[in-house]
Protein backbone atom coordinates (compact mmCIF):
# COMPACT_ATOMS: atom_id res chain seq x y z
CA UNK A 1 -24.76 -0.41 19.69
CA UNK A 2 -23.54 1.82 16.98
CA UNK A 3 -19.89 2.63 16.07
CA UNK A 4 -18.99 6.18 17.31
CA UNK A 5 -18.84 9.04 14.82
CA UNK A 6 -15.16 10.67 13.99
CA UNK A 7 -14.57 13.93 12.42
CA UNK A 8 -12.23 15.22 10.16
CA UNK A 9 -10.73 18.17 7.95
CA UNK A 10 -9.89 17.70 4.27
CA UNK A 11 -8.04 20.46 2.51
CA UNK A 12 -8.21 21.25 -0.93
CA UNK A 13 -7.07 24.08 -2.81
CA UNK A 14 -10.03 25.80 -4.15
CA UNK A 15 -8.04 26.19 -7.79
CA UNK A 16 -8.18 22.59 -7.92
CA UNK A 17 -11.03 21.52 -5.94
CA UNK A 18 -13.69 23.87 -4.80
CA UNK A 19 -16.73 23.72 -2.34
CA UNK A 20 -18.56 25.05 -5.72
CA UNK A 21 -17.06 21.97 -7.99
CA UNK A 22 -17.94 19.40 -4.75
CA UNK A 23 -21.66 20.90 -4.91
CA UNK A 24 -21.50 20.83 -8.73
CA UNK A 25 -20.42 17.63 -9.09
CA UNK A 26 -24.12 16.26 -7.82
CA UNK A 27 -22.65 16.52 -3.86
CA UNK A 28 -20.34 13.13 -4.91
CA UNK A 29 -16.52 12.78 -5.19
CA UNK A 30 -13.62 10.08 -4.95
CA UNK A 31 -11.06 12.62 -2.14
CA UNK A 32 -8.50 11.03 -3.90
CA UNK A 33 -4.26 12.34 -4.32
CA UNK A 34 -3.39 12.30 -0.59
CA UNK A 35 0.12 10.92 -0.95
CA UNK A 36 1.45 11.50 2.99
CA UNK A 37 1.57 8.40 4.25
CA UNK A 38 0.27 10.21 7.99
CA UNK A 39 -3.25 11.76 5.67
CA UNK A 40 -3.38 8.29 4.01
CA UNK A 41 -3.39 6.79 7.74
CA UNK A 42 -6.10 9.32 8.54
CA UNK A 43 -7.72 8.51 5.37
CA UNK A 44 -7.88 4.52 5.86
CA UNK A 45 -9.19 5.52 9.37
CA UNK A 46 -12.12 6.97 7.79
CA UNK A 47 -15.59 5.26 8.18
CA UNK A 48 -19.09 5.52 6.38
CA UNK A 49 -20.86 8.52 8.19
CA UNK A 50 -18.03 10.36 9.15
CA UNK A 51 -18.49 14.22 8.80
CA UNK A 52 -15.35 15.99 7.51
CA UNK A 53 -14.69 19.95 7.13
CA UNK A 54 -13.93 21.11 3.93
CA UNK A 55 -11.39 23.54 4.16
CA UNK A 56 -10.05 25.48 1.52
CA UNK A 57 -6.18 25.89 1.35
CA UNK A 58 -3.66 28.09 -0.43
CA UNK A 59 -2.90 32.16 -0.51
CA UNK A 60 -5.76 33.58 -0.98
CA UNK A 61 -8.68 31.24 0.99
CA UNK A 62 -7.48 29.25 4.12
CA UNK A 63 -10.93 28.45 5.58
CA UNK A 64 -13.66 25.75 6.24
CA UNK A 65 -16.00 26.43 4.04
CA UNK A 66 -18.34 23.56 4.13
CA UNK A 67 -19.03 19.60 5.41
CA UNK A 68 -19.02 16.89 3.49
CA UNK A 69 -20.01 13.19 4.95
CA UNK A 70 -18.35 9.74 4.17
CA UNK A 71 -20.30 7.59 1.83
CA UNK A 72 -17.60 4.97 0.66
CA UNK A 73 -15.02 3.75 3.35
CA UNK A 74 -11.55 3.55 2.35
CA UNK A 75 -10.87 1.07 -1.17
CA UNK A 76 -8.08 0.93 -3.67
CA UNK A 77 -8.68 2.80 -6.85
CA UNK A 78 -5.90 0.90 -8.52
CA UNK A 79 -3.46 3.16 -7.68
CA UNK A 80 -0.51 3.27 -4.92
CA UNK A 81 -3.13 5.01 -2.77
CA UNK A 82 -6.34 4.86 -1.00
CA UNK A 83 -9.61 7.04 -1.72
CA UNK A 84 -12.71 7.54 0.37
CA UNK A 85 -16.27 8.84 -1.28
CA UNK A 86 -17.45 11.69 0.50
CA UNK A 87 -20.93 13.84 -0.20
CA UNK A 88 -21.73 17.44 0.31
CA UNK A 89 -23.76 17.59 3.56
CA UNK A 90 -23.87 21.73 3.54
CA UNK A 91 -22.03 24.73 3.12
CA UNK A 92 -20.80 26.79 6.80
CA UNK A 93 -23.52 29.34 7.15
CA UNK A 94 -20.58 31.66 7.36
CA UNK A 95 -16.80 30.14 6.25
CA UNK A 96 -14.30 29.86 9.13
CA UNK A 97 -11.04 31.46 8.67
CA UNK A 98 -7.40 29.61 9.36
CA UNK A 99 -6.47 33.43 11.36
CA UNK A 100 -10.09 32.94 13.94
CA UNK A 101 -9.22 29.23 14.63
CA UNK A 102 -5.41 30.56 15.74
CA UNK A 103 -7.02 33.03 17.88
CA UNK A 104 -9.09 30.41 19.75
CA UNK A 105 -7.64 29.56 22.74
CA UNK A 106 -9.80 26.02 22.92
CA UNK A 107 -8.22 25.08 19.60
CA UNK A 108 -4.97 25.60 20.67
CA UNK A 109 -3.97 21.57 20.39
CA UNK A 110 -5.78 21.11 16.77
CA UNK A 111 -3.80 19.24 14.23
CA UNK A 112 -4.46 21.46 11.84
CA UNK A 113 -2.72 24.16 13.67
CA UNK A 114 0.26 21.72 14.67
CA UNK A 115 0.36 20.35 11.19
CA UNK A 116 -0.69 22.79 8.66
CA UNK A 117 0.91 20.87 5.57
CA UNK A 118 -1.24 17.24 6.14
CA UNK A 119 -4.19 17.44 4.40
CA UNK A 120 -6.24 15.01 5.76
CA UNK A 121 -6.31 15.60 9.97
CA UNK A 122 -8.78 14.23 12.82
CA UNK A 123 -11.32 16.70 14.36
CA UNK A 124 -11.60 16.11 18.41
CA UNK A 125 -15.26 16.84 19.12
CA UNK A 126 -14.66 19.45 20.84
CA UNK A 127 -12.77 21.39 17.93
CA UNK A 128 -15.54 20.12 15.76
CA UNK A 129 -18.40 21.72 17.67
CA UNK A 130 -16.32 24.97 18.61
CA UNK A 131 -15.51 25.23 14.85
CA UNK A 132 -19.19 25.00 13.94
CA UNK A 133 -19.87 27.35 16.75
CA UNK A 134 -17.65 29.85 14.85
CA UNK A 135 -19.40 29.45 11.61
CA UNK A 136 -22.95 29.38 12.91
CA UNK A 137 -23.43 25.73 11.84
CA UNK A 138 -23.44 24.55 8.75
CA UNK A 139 -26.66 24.20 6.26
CA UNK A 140 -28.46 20.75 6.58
CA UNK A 141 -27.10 20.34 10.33
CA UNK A 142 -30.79 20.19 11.74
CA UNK A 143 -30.27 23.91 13.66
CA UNK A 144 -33.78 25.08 13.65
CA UNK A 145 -32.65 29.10 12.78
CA UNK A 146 -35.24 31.86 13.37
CA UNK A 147 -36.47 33.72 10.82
CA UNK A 148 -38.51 36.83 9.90
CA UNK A 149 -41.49 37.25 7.95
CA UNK A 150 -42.89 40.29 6.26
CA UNK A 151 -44.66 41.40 8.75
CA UNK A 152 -41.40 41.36 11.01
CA UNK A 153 -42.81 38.73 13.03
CA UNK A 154 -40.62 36.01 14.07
CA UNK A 155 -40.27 32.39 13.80
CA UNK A 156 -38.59 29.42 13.57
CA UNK A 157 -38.21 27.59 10.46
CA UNK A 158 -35.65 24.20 9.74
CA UNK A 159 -32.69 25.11 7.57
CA UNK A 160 -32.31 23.13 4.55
């Protein structure tokens, strides 16, 4: 029997770390400078598969804008804190906004909401699949989407 799957939210600000540099970067990054001891509890907690939201912090973007999957477990870079590896899994088909999630009565409870500082917090199921809900999915989530074709007749096709 396989270990069960946990979800999570990273935050980044985009300034320093965007969706654009994670996809960039070959889909592959260390999520390293999480100094709260609570995120680097969350981070430790981590475990290979794991799908996290990427969510953009700051002024100007507060959103999840993408998922990312964990590809190392936690390990000692050789600093005073942990890292985790984490890949680009897909973008949100549309980005999530910090002001819907508030509005959301079922997300009421969401660390992220309770704790808006941490920057590494655990997704309940629930949240996770409402959130995605919100967004429409993300790409490379297996949602067969329907499509049109130039003769404006419909079908289904797998999004990539």
């Amino acid at each position: 029997m396989g270990e069960e799957k946990h979800y999570w939210l990273l935050k980044t600000e985009p300034g320093e770390w965007s969706w654009e540099d994670q996809a960039a970067n070959g889909g592959v990054t260390k999520w390293d400078s999480v100094k709260n001891k609570q995120a680097q509890k969350h981070l430790r907690s981590m475990k290979l598969g794991d799908l996290c939201f990427f969510y953009h912090s700051g002024a100007k973007a507060r959103r999840v804008v993408g998922v990312v999957t964990v590809v190392r477990d936690w390990y000692s870079d050789g600093g005073d804190d942990g890292v985790v590896d984490v890949k680009a899994v897909g973008e949100m088909r549309r980005p999530v906004d910090l002001k819907e999630m508030k509005g959301e009565k079922g997300l009421k409870g969401f660390a992220l909401l309770r704790q808006p500082r941490l920057s590494v917090v655990p997704v309940p199921e629930d949240v996770w699949i409402r959130v995605c809900d919100l967004g429409g999915g993300y790409q490379g989530d297996g949602i067969v989407l329907e499509s049109h074709d130039s003769d404006g007749e419909s079908g289904e096709e797998e999004d990539d």
